[in-house]
Protein backbone atom coordinates (compact mmCIF):
# COMPACT_ATOMS: atom_id res chain seq x y z
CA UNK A 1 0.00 0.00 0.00
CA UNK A 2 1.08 3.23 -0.98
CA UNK A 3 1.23 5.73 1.91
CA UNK A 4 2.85 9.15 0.08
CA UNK A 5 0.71 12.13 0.90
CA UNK A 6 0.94 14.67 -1.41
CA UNK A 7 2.07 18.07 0.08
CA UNK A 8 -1.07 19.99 -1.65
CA UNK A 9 -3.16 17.91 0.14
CA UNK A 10 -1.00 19.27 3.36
CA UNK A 11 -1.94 22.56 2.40
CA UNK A 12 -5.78 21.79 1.52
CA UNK A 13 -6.11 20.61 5.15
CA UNK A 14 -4.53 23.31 6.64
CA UNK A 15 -6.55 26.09 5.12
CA UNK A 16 -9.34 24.33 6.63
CA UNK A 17 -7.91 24.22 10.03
CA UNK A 18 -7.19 28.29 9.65
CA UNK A 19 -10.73 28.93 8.07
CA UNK A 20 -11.97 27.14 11.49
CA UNK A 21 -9.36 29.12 13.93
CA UNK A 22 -9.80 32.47 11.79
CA UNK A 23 -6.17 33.04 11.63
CA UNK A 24 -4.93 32.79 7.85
CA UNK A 25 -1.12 34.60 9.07
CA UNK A 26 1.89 33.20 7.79
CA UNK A 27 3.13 32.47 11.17
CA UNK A 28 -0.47 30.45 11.70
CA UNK A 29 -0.03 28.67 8.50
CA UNK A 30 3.53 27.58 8.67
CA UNK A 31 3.15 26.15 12.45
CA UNK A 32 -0.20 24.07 11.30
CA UNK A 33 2.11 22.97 8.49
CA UNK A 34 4.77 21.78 10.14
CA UNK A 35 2.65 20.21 12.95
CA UNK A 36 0.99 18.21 9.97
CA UNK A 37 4.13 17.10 8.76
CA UNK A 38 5.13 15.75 11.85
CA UNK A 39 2.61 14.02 13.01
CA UNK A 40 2.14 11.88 9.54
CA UNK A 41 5.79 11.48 9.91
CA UNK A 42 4.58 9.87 12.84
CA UNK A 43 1.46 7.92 11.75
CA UNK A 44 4.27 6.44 8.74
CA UNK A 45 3.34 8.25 6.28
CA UNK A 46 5.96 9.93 3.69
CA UNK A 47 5.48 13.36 2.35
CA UNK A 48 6.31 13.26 -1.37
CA UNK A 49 9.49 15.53 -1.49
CA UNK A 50 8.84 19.21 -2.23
CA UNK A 51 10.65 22.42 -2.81
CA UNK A 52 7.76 25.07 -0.92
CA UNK A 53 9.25 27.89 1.12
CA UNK A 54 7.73 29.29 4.05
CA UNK A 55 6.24 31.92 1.25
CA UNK A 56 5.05 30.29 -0.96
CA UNK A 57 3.80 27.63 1.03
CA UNK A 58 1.54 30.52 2.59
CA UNK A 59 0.68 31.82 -0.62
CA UNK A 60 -0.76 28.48 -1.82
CA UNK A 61 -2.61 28.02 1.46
CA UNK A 62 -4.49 31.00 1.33
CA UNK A 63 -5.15 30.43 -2.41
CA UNK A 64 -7.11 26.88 -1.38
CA UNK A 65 -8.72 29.79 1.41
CA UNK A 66 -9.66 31.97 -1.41
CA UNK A 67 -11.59 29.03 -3.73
C-alpha cells in the first residue's frame, strides 16, 4: 500500500484548520504545516518531497482559502 501524501493535500487541510481558527497569518499557517508534517511522519506516512518555502507555502494556502 502506498502511503505518500501529497504536500497539496498538506496545504488543503490546513486552510481548513485556519478557516476554522480564523487566523490565515503566515506564522499560523507555517506552524499548522509543520505540525501536519510531523505528526504523519509519525502515523508512517511519507510526504512526497517538495521544494515550498515558508512563502510560498503561505501563498498556496491562502489560495485553497480563497476558492
Amino acid at each position: 500500500m502506498d502511503t505518500s501524501i501529497k504536500i497539496g493535500d498538506v496545504q488543503r487541510a490546513v486552510a481548513k484548520e485556519c478557516l476554522f481558527f480564523g487566523d490565515t497569518s503566515k506564522e499560523n499557517i507555517s506552524t499548522i504545516t509543520k505540525l501536519y508534517l510531523n505528526q504523519l511522519s509519525k502515523d508512517g506516512y511519507n510526504v512526497r518531497r517538495h521544494k515550498q518555502t515558508l512563502n510560498s507555502n503561505a501563498t498556496r494556502v491562502n489560495s485553497f482559502i480563497n476558492k
